[in-house]
Protein backbone atom coordinates (compact mmCIF):
# COMPACT_ATOMS: atom_id res chain seq x y z
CA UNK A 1 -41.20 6.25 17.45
CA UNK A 2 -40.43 3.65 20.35
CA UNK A 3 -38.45 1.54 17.23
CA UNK A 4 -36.70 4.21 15.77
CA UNK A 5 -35.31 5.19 19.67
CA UNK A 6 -34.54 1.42 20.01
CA UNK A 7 -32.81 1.17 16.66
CA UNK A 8 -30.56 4.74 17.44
CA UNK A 9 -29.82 2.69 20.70
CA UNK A 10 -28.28 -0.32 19.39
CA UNK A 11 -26.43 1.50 16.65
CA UNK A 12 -24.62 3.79 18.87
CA UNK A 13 -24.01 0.87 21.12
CA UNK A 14 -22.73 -1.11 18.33
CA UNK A 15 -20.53 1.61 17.28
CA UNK A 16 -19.38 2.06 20.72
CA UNK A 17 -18.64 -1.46 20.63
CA UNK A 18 -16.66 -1.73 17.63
CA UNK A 19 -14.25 1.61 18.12
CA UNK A 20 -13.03 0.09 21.57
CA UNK A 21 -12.41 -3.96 20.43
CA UNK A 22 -10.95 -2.32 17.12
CA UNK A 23 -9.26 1.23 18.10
CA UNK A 24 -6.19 0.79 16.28
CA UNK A 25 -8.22 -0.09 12.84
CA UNK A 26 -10.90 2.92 13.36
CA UNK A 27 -7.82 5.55 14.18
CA UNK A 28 -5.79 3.98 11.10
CA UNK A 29 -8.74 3.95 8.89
CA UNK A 30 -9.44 8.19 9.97
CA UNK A 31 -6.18 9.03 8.99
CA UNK A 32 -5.98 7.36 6.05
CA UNK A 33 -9.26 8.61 4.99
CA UNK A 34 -8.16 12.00 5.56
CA UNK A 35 -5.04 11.92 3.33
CA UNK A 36 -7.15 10.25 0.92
CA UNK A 37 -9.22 12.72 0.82
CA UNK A 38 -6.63 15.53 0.74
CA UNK A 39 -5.09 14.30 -2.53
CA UNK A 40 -8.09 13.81 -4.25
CA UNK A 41 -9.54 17.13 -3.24
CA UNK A 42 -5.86 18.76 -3.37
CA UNK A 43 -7.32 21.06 -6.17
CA UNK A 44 -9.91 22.33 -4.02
CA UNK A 45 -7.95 23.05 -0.64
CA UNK A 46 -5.37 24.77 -2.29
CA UNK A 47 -5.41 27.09 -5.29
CA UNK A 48 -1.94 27.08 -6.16
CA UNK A 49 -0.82 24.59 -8.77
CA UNK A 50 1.94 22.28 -7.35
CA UNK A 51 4.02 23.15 -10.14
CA UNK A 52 3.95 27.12 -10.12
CA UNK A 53 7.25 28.83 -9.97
CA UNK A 54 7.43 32.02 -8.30
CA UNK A 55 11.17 32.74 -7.70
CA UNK A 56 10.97 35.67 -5.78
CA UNK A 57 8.80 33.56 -2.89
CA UNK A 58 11.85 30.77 -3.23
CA UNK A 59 12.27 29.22 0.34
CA UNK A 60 9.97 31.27 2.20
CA UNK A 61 9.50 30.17 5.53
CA UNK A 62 6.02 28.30 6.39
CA UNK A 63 3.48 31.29 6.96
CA UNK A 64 -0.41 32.29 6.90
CA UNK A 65 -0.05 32.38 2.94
CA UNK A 66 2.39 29.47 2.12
CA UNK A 67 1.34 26.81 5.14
CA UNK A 68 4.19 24.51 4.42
CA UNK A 69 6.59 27.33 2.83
CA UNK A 70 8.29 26.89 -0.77
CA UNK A 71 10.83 25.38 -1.74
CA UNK A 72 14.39 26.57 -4.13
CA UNK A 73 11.78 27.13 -7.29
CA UNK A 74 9.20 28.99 -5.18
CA UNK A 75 6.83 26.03 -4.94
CA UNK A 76 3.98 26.12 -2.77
CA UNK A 77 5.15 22.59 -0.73
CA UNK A 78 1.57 22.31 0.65
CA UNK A 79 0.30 21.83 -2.75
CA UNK A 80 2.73 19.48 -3.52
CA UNK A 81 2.13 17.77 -0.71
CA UNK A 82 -1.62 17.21 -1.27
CA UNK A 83 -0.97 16.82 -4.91
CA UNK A 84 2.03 14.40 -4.80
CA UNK A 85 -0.31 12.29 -2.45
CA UNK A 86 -1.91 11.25 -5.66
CA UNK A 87 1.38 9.77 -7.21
CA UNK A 88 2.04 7.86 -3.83
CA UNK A 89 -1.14 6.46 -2.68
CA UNK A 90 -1.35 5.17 -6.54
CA UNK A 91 2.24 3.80 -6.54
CA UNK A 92 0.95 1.91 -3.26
CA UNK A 93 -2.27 0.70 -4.48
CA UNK A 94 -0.42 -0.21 -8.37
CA UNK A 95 2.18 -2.33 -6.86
CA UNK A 96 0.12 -4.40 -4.52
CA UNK A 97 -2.19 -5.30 -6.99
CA UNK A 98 0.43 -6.01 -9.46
CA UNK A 99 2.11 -8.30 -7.47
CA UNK A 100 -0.78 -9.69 -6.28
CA UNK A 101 -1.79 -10.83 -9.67
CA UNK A 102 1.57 -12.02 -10.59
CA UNK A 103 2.15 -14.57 -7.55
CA UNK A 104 -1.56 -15.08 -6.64
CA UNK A 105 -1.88 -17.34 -9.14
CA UNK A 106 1.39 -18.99 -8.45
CA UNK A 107 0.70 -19.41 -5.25
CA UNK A 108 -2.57 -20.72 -6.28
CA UNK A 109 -1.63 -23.77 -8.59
CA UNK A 110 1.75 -24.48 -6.18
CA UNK A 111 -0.41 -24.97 -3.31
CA UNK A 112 -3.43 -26.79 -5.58
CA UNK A 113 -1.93 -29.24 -7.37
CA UNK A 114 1.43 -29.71 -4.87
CA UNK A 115 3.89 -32.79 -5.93
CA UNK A 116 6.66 -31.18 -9.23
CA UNK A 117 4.00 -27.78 -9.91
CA UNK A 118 4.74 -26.83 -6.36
CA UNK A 119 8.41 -27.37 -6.69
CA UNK A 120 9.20 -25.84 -9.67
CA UNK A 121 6.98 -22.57 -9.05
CA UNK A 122 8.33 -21.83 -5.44
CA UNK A 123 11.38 -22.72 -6.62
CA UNK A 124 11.12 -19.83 -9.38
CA UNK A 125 9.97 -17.27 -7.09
CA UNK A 126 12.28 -18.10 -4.01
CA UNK A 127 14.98 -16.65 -6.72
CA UNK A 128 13.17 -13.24 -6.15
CA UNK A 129 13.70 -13.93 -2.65
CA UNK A 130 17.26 -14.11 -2.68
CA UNK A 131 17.97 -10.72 -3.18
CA UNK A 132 17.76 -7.96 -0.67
CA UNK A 133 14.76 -5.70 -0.10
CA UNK A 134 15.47 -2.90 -2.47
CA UNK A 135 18.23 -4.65 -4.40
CA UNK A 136 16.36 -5.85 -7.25
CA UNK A 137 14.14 -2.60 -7.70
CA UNK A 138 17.20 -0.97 -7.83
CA UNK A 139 18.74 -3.45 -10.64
CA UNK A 140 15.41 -3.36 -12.38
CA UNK A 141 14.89 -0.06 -12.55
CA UNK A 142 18.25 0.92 -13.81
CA UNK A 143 17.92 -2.00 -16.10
CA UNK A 144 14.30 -0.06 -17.68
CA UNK A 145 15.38 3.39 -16.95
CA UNK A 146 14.32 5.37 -14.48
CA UNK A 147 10.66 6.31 -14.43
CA UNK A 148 7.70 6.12 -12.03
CA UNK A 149 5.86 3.34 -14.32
CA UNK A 150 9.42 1.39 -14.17
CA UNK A 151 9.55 1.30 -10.45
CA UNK A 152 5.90 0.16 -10.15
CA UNK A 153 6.95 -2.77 -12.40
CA UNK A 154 10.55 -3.57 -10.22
CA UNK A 155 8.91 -3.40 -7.04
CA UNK A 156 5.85 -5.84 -7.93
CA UNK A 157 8.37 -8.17 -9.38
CA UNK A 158 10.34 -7.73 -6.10
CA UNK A 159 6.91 -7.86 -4.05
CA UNK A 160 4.90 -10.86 -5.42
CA UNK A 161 7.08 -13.79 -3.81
CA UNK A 162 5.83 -13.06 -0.36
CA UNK A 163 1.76 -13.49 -2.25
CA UNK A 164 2.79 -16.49 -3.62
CA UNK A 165 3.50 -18.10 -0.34
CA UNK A 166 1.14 -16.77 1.43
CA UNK A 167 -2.13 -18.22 -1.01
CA UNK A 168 0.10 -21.43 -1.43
CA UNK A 169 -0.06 -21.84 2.23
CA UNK A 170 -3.96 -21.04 2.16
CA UNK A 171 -4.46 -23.32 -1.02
CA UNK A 172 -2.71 -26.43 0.40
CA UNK A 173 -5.27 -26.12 3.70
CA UNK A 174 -7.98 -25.06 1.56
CA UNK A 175 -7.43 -27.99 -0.94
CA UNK A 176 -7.59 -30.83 2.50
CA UNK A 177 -11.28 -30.02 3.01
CA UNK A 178 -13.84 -32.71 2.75
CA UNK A 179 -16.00 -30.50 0.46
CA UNK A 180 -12.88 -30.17 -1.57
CA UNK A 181 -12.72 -33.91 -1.97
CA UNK A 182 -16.54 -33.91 -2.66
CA UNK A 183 -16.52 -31.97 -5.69
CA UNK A 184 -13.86 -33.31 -7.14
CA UNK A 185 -15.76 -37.36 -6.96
CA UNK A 186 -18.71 -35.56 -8.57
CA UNK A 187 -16.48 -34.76 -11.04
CA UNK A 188 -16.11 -31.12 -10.86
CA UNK A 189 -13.09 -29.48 -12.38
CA UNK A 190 -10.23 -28.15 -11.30
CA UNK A 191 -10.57 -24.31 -12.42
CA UNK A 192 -13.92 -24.21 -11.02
CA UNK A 193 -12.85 -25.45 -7.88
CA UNK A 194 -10.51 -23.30 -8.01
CA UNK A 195 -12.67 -20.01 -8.80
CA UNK A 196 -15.55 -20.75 -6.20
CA UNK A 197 -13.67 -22.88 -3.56
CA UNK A 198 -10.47 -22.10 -3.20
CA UNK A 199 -9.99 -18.64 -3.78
CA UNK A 200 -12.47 -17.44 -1.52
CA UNK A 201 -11.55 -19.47 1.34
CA UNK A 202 -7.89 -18.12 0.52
CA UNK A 203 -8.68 -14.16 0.63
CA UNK A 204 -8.32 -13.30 4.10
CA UNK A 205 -4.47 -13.41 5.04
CA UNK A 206 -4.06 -11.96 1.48
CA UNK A 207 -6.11 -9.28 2.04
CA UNK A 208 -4.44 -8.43 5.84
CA UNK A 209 -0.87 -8.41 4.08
CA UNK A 210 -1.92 -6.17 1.23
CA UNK A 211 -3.16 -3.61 3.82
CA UNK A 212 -0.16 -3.73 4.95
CA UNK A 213 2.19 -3.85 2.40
CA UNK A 214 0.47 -0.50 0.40
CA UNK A 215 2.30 1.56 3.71
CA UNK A 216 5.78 -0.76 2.76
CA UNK A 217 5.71 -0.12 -1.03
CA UNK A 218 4.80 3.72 -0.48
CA UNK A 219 7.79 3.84 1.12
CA UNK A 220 9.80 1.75 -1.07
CA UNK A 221 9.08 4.05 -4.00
CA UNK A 222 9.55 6.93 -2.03
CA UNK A 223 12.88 5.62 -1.16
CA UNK A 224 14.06 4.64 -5.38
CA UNK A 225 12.44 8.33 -6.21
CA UNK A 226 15.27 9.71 -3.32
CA UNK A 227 18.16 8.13 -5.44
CA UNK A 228 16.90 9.16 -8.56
CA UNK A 229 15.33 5.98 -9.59
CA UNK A 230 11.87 6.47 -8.73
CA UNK A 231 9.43 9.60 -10.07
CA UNK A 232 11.01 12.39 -12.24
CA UNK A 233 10.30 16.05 -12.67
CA UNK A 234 8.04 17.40 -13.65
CA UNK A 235 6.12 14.62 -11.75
CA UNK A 236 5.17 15.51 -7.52
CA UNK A 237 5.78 12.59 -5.45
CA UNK A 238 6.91 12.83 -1.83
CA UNK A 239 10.07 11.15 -2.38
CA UNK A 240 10.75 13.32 -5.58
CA UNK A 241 10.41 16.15 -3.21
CA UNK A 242 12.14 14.78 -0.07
CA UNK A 243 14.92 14.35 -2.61
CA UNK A 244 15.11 17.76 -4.32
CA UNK A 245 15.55 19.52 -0.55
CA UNK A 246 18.78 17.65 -0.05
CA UNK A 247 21.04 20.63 -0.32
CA UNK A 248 18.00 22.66 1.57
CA UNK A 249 16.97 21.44 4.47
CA UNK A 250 20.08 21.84 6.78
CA UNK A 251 19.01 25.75 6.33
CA UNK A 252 15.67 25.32 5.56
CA UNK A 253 14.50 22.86 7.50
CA UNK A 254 10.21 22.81 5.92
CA UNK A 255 11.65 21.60 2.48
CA UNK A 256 12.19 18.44 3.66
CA UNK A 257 9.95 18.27 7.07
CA UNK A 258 6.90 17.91 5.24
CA UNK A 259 7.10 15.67 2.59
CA UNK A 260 8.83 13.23 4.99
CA UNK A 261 5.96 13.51 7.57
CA UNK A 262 3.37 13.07 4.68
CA UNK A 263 5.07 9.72 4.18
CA UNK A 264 5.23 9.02 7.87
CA UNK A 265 1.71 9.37 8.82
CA UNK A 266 0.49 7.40 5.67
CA UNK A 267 2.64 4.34 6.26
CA UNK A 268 1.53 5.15 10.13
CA UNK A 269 -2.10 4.92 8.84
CA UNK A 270 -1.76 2.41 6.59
CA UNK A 271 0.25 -0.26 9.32
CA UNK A 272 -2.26 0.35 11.92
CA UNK A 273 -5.42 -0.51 9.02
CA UNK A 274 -3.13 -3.38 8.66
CA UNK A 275 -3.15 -4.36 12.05
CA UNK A 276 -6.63 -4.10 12.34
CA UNK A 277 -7.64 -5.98 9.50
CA UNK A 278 -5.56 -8.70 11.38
CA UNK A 279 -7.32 -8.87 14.33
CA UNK A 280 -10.78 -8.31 12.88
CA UNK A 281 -10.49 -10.76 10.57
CA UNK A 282 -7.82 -13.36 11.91
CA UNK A 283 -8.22 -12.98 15.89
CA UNK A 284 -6.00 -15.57 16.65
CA UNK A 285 -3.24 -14.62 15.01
CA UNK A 286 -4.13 -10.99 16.06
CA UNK A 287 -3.50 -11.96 19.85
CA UNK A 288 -7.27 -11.94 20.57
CA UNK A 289 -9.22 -14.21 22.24
């Protein structure tokens, strides 16, 4: 009984401990929880479908039975907000670890092997570089056609420069370690040093800018669905919808009020799970001693 008091004890004070060296993570983490859980349980909060059109309750205002109000169609705009979470916190999840795949590995054998490798695949992604944010989604996605799939692609291509730096910069410290040097006079290869040296020791400021970068590309897609690049109808994605109140929301304000928060607090969440990771995980460069 005496353990079990003891145990309770040093839980709660660990707990204690870790909410007030790492508030901005826990908060972060909370709120992104809770719209993750929202779009996955969207069905469940809400029983209208987020694609039910009822024009006679067209731009009601935001009231005990329609929370967030409709929208032109007669939309419930609370489902569609907890639905077209779904097609957002996939886009941002998609794209990160598409572009993570692409220049990972680039990254990977640049920083590695160094000397004419390293030069010619920097070179080939600093290209990607030279063109502006959302440029080059743009280009690409009018180049595919407009689609939700399309804009995945054109923003990973777009996205995947900034990996590729970041585990070339991790590889070319990772590859300087004695135990590097050991295993490669025993004779061990290079793709298994690779597998179970180097790319574990590399994971950490990959794994703080991913965190990071799911807010970014959320946005970013939000951003090519508001010029008609991005998500189409019938799809529900928060830029979709932030688009479609454009000739609503000077009147109607709620049309466009709540998809754009939705996005706001996500990225909010998502930035300050970012933040966190950073500190946790890389204290220096956090700002912590």
């Amino acid at each position: 009984m005496t353990t079990n008091i003891i145990e309770r004890s040093v839980r709660i004070i660990l707990a204690r401990s870790f909410f007030a060296q790492n508030r901005l993570f826990v908060i972060g983490a909370a709120i992104l929880l809770t719209v993750v859980l929202s779009a996955v349980l969207a069905s469940w909060i809400t029983h209208y479908a987020p694609t039910q059109i009822v024009m006679s309750d067209r731009l009601s205002e935001p009231s005990a039975e329609h929370l967030m109000g409709t929208d032109r169609f007669g939309r419930d705009i609370f489902a569609r907000v907890l639905h077209g979470g779904r097609t957002s916190l996939l886009v941002g999840v998609c794209v990160v670890l598409l572009a993570l795949f692409i220049g990972g590995p680039i990254g990977l054998v640049a920083g590695y092997f160094g000397g004419k490798t390293d030069l010619l695949l920097m070179r080939f992604s600093d290209v990607f570089l030279a063109f502006p944010p959302l440029l080059l989604p743009i280009a690409i996605t009018a180049a595919l056609g407009p689609g939700l799939w399309n804009a995945m692609i054109s923003l990973a291509v777009s996205w995947f420069p900034w990996y590729a730096r970041i585990m070339r910069a991790s590889a070319m410290t990772v590859r300087r370690e004695l135990y590097i040097s050991a295993a490669r006079t025993i004779g061990v290869g290079h793709l298994r040093i690779l597998v179970r040296h180097v790319v574990p020791n590399s994971l950490t400021p990959v794994t703080v800018q991913a965190s990071m970068d799911f807010g970014f590309t959320i946005l970013a897609a939000a951003s090519l669905s508001f010029v008609g690049l991005g998500a189409r109808a019938p799809a529900v994605e928060w830029g979709l919808m932030a688009a479609d109140s454009r000739t609503d929301f000077l009147d109607h304000w709620w049309t466009a009020l709540f998809p754009g928060l939705a996005i706001f607090v996500t990225v909010l969440a998502v930035n300050l799970v970012g933040d966190g990771l950073r500190d946790i995980l890389d204290p220096k460069q956090g700002g912590r001693e």
